[in-house]
C-alpha atoms as a PDB file:
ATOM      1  CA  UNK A   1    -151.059  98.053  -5.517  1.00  0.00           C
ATOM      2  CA  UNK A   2    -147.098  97.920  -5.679  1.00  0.00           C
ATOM      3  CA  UNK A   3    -146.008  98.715  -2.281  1.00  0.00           C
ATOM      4  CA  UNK A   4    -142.442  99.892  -3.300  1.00  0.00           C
ATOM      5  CA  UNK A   5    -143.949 102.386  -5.472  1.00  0.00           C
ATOM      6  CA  UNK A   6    -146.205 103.706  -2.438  1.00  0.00           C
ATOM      7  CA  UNK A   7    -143.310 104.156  -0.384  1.00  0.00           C
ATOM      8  CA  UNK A   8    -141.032 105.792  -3.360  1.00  0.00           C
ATOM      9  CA  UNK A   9    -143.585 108.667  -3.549  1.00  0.00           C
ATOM     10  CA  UNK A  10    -143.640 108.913  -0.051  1.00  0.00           C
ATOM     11  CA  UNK A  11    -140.383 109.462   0.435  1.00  0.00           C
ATOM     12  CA  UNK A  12    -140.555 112.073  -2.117  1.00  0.00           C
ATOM     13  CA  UNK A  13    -143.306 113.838  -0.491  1.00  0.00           C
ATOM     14  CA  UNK A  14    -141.557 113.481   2.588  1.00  0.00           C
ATOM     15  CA  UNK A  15    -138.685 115.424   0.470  1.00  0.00           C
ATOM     16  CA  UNK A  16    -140.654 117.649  -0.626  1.00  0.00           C
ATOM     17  CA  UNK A  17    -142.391 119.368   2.317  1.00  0.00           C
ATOM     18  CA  UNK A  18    -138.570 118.913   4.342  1.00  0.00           C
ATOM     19  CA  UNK A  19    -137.900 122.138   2.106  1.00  0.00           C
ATOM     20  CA  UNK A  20    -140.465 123.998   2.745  1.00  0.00           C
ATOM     21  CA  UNK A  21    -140.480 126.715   5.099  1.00  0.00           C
ATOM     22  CA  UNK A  22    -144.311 126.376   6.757  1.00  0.00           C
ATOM     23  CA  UNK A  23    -143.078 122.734   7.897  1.00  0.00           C
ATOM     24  CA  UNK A  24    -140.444 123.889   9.830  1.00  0.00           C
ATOM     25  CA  UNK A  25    -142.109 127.024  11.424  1.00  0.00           C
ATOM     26  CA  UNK A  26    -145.282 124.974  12.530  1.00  0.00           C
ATOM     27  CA  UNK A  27    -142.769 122.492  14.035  1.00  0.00           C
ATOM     28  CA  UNK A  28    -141.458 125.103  15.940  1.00  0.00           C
ATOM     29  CA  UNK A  29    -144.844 126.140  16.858  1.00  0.00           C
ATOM     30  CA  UNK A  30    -146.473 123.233  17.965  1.00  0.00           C
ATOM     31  CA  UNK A  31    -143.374 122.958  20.467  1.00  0.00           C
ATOM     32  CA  UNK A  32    -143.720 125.928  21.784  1.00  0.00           C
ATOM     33  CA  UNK A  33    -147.325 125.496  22.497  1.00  0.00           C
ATOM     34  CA  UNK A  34    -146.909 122.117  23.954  1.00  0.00           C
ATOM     35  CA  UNK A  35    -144.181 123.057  26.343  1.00  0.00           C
ATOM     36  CA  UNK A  36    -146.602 126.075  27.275  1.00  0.00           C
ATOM     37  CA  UNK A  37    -149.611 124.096  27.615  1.00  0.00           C
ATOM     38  CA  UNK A  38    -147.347 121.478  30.292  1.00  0.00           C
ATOM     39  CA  UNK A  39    -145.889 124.771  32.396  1.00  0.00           C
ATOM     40  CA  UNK A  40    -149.061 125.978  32.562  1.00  0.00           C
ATOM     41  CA  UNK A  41    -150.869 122.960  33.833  1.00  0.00           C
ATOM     42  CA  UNK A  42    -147.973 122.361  36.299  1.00  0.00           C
ATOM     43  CA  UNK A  43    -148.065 125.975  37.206  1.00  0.00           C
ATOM     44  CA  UNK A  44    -152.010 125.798  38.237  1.00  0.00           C
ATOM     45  CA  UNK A  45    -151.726 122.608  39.829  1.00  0.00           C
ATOM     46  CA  UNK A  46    -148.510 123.561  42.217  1.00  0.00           C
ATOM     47  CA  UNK A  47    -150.366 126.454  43.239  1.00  0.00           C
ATOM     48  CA  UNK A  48    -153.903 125.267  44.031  1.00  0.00           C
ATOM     49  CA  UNK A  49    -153.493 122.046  44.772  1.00  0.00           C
ATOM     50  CA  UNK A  50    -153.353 122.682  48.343  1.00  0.00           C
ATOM     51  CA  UNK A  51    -156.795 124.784  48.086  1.00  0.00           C
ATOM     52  CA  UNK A  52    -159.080 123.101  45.830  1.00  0.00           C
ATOM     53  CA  UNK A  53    -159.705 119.227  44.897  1.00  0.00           C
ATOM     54  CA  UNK A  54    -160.852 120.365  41.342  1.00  0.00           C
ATOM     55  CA  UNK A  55    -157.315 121.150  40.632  1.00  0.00           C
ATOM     56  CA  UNK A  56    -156.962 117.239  39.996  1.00  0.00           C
ATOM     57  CA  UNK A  57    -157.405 118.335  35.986  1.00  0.00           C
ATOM     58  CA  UNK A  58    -154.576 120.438  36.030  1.00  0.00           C
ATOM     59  CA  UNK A  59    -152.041 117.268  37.804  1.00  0.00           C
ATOM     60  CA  UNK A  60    -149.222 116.006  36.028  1.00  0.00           C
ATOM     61  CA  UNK A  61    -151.434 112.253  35.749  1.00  0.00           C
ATOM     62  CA  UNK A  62    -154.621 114.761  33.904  1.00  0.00           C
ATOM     63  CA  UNK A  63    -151.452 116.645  31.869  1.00  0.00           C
ATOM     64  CA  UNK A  64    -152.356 114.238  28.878  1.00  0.00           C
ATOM     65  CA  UNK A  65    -155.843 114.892  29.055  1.00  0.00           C
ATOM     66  CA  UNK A  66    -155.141 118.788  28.786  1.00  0.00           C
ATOM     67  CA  UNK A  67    -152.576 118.558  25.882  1.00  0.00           C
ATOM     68  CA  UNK A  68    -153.435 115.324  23.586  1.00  0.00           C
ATOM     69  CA  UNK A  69    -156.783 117.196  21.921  1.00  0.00           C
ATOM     70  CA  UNK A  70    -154.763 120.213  21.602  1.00  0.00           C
ATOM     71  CA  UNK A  71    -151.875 118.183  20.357  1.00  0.00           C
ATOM     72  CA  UNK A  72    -154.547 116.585  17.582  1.00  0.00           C
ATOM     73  CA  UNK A  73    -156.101 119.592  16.431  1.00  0.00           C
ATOM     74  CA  UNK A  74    -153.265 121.331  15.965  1.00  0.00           C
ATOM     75  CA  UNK A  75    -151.465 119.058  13.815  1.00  0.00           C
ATOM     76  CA  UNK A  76    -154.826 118.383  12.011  1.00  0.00           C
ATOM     77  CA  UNK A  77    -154.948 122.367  10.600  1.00  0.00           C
ATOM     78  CA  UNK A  78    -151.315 121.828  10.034  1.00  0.00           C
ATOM     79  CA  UNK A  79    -152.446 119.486   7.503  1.00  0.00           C
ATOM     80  CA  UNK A  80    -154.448 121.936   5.807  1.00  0.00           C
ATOM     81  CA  UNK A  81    -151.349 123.951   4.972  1.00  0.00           C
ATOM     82  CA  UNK A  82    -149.194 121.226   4.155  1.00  0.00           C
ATOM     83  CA  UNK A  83    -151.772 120.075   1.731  1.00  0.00           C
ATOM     84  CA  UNK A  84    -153.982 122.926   0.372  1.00  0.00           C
ATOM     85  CA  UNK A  85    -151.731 123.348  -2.059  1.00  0.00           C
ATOM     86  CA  UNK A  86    -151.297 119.852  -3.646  1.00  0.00           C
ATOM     87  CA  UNK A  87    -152.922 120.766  -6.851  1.00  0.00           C
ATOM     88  CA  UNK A  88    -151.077 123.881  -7.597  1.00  0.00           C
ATOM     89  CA  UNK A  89    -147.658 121.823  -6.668  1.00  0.00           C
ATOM     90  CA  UNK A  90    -148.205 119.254  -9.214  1.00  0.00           C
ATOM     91  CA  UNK A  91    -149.310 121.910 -12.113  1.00  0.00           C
ATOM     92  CA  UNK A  92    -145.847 123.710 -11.241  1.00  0.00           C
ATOM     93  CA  UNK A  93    -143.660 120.778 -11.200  1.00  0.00           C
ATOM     94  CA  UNK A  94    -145.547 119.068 -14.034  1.00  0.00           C
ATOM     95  CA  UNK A  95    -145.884 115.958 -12.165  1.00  0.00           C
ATOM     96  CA  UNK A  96    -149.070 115.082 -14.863  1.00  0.00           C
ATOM     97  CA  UNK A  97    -146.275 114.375 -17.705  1.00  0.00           C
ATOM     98  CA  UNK A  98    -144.136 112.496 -14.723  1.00  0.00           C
ATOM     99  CA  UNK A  99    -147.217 110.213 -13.548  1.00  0.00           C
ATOM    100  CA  UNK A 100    -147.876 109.751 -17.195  1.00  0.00           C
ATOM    101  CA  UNK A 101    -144.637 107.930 -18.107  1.00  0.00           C
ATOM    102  CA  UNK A 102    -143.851 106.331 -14.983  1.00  0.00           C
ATOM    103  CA  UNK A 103    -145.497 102.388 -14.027  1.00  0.00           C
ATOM    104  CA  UNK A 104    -147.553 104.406 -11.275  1.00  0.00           C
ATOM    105  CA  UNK A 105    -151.553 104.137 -10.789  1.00  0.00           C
ATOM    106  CA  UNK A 106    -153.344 107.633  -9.461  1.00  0.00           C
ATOM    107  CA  UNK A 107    -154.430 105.151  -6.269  1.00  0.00           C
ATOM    108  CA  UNK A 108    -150.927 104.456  -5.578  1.00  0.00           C
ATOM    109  CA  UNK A 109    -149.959 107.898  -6.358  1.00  0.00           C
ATOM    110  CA  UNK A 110    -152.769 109.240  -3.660  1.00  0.00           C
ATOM    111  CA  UNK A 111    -151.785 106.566  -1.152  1.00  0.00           C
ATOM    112  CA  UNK A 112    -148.094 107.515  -1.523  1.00  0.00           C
ATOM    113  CA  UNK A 113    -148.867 110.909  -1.026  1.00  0.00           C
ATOM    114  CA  UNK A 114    -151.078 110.541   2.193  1.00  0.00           C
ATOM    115  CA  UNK A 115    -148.569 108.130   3.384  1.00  0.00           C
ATOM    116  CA  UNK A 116    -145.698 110.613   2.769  1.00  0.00           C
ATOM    117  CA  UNK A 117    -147.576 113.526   4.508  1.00  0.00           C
ATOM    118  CA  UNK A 118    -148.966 111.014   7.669  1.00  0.00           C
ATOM    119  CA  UNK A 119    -145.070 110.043   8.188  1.00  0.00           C
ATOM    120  CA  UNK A 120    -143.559 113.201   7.814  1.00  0.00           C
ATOM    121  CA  UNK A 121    -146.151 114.457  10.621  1.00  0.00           C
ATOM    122  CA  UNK A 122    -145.919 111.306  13.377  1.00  0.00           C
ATOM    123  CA  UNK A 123    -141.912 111.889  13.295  1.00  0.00           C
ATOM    124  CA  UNK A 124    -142.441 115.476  15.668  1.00  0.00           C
ATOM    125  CA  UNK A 125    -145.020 113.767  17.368  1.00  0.00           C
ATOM    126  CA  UNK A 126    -143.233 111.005  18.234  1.00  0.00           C
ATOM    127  CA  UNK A 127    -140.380 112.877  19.374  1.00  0.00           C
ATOM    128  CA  UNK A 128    -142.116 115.321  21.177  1.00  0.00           C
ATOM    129  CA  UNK A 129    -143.634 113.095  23.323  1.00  0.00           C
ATOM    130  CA  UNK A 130    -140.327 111.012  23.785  1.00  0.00           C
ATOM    131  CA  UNK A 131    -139.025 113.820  25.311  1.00  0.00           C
ATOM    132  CA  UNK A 132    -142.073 114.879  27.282  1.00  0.00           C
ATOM    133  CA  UNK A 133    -142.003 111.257  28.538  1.00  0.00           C
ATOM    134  CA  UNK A 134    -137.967 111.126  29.527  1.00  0.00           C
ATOM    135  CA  UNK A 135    -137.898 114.687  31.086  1.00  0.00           C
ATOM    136  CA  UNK A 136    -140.847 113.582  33.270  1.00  0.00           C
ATOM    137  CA  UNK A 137    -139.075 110.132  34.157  1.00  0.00           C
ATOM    138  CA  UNK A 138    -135.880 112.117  34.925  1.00  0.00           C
ATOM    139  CA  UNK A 139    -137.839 114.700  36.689  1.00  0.00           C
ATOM    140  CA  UNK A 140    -139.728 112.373  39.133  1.00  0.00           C
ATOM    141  CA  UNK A 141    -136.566 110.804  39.975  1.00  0.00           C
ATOM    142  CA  UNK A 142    -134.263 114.237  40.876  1.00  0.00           C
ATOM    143  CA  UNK A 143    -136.651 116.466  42.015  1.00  0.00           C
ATOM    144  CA  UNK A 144    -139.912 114.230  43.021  1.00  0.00           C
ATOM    145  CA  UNK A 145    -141.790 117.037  45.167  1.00  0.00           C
ATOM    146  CA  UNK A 146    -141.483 119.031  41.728  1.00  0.00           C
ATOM    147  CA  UNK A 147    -145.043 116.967  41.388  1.00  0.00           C
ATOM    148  CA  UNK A 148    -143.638 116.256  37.482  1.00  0.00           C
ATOM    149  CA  UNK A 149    -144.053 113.111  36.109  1.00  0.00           C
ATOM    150  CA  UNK A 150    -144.475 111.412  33.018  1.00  0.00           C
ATOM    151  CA  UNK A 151    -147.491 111.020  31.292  1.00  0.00           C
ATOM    152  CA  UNK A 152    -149.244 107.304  31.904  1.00  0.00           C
ATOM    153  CA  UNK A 153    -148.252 104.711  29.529  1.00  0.00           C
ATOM    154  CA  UNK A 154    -151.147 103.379  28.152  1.00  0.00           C
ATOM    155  CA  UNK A 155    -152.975 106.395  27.244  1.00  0.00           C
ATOM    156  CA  UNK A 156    -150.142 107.946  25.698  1.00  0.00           C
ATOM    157  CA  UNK A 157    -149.868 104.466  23.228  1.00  0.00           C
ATOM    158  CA  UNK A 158    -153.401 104.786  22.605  1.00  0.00           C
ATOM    159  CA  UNK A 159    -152.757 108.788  21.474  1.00  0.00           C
ATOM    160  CA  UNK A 160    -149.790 107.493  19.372  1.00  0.00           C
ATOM    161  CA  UNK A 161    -151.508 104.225  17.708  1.00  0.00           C
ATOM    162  CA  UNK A 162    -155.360 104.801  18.005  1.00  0.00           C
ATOM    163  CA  UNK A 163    -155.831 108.430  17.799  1.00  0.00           C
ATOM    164  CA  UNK A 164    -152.802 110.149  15.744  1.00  0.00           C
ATOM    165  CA  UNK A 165    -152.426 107.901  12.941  1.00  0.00           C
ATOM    166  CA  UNK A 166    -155.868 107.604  11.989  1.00  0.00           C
ATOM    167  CA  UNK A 167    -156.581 111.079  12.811  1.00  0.00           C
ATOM    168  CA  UNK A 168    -153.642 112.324  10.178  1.00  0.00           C
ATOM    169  CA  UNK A 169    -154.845 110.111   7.497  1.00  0.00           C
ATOM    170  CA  UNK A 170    -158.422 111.489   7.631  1.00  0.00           C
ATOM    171  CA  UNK A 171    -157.426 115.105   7.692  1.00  0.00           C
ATOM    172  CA  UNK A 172    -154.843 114.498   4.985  1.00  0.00           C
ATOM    173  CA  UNK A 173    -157.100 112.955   2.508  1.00  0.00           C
ATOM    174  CA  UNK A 174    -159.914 115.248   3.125  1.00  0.00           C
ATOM    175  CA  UNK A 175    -158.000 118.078   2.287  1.00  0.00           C
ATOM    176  CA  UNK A 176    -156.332 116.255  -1.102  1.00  0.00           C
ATOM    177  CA  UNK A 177    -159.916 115.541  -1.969  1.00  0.00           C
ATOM    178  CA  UNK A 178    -160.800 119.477  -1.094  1.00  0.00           C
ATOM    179  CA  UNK A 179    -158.018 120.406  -3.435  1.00  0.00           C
ATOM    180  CA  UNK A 180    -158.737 118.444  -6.011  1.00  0.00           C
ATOM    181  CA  UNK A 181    -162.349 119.535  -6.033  1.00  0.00           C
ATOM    182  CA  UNK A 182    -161.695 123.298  -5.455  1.00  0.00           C
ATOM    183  CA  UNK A 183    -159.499 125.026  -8.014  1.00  0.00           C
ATOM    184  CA  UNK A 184    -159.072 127.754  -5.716  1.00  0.00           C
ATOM    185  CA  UNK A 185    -156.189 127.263  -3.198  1.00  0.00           C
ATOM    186  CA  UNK A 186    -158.005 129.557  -0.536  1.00  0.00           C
ATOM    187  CA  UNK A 187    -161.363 128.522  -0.664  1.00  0.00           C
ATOM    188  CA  UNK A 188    -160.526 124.879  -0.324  1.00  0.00           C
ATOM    189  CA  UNK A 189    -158.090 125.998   2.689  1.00  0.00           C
ATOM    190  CA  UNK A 190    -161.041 127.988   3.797  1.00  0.00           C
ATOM    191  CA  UNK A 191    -163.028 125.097   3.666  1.00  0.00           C
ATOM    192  CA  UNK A 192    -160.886 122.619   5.105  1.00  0.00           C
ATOM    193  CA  UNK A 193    -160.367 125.174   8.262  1.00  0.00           C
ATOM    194  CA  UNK A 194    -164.382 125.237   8.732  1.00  0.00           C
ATOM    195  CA  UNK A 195    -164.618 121.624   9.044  1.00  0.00           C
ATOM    196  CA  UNK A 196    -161.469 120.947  11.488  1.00  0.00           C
ATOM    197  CA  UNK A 197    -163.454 124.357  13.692  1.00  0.00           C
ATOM    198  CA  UNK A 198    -166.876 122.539  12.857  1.00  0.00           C
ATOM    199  CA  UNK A 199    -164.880 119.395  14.609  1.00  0.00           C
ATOM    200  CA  UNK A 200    -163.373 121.200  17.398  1.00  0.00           C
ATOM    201  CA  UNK A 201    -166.541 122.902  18.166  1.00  0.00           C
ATOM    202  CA  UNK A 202    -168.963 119.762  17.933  1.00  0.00           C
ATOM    203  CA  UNK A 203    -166.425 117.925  20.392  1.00  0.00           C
ATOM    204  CA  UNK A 204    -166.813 120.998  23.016  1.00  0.00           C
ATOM    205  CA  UNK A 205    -170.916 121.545  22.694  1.00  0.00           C
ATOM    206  CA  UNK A 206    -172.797 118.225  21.771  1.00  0.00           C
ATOM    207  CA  UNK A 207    -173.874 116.280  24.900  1.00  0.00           C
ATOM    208  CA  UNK A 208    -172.126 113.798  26.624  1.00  0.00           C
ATOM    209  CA  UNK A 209    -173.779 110.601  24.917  1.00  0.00           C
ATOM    210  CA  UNK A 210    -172.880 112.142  21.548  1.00  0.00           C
ATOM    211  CA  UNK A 211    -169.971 112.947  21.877  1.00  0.00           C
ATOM    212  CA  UNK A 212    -168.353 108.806  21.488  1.00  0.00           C
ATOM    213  CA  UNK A 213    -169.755 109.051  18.131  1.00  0.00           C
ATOM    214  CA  UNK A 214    -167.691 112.073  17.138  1.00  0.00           C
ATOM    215  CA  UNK A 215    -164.358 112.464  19.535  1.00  0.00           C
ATOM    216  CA  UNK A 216    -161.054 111.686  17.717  1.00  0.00           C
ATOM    217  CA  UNK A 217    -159.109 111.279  20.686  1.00  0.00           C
ATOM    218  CA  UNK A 218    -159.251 108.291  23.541  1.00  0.00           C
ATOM    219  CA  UNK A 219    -158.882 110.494  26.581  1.00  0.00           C
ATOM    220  CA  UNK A 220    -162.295 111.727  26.083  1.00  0.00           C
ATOM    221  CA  UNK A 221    -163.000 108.205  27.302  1.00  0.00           C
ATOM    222  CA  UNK A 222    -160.316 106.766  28.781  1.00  0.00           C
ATOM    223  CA  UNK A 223    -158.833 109.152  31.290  1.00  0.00           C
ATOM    224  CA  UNK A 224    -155.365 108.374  32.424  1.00  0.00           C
ATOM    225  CA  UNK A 225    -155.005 105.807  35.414  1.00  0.00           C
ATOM    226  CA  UNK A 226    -152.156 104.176  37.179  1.00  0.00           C
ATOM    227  CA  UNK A 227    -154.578 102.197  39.192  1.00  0.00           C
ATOM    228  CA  UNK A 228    -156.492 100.639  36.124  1.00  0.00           C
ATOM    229  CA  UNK A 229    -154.645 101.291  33.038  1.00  0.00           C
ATOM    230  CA  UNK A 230    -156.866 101.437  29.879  1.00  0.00           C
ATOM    231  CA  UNK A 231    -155.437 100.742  25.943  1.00  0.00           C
ATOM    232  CA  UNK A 232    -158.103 100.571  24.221  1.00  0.00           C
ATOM    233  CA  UNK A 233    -162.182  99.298  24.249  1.00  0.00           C
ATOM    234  CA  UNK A 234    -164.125  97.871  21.032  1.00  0.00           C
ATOM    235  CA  UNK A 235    -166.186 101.032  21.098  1.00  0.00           C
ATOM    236  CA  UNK A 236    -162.995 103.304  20.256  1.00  0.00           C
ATOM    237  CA  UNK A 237    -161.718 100.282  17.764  1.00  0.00           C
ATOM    238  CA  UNK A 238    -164.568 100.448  15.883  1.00  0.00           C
ATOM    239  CA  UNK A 239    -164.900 103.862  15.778  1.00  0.00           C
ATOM    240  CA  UNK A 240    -161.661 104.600  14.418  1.00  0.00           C
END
């Protein structure tokens, strides 16, 4: 496989969903709905901390734990709409007759594509939790008994590294091979939304010892710690 080429369709998928509208409004969304989830948990835990030791899930060192799996589902059904309509795209824009004179295999096509989408979703990510992570640092510092703080280190690098790139590029090439299978743009979107609710669902009702086998995100493992920091395990390694 020719790596430039990869990247050159990429970037062009990259392009390409930049000027669509659904990108930016699920953008806008998902940081919304992450600043929400935060308030919230910092709300519950100011208030009850004082009255109840279970509140300990709702403290600014749990806060990952309460929005990472949100974080990942979410941006998994955003996949679904990025790429439902993949098939349709290419039969508009006659990118058959472009593939078909340019030095391009339909692997490196496929890769580029995945790649392009996978990039194009880690860049809001990445920023958003930058920003969760400095406002927390600045917060601790200027207003400590605010009980803010920002979210432990390693946990958040396993989210980034372990659980949101891997994560992406399953979801995004599951859907490109539901589209490609299903003519029909909203059956396979159909589709693709029963398995990320069969996911989400499976996660929240199959027993404890099960659920290593199917999580897609480290904190149901590894719960955040300042006192003994965890990256990563073999177990999770493996299973991603």
């Amino acid at each position: 496989m020719n790596l430039r080429s990869i990247w050159s369709v990429a970037a062009a998928e990259m392009r390409m969903n930049r000027r669509l509208a659904r990108t930016w409004l699920f953008i806008v969304v998902t940081l919304f709905m992450c600043v929400g989830l935060l308030i919230n948990s910092f709300v519950n835990y100011s208030f009850s901390s004082s009255i109840s030791s279970t509140t300990l899930l709702n403290s600014p060192l749990m806060a990952p734990y309460q929005l990472y799996p949100s974080l990942i589902g979410f941006f998994a059904i955003w996949v679904i709409f990025l790429a439902f309509d993949v098939r349709s795209r290419d039969k508009r824009d006659r990118l058959d007759e472009v593939v078909g004179v340019l030095p391009i295999t339909n692997l490196e096509l496929v890769c580029g594509r995945a790649t392009g989408i996978t990039v194009l979703m880690l860049i809001p990510i990445v920023a958003l939790i930058a920003v969760y992570w400095i406002a927390g640092v600045v917060a601790r510092l200027t207003w400590p008994e605010s009980g803010i703080r920002e979210p432990e280190l390693f946990v958040t690098l396993a989210t980034l590294f372990i659980d949101m790139i891997p994560n992406i590029l399953l979801w995004v090439t599951l859907v490109m091979a539901v589209t490609v299978l299903v003519r029909l743009r909203v059956i396979a979107a159909a589709i693709a939304l029963g398995l990320v609710g069969a996911t989400i669902w499976a996660q929240n009702n199959v027993p404890i010892y099960v659920l290593n086998v199917i999580n897609t995100y480290t904190v149901a493992d590894v719960l955040p710690s300042f006192l003994a920091p965890t990256f990563t395990n073999l177990e999770i390694i493996t299973h991603r």
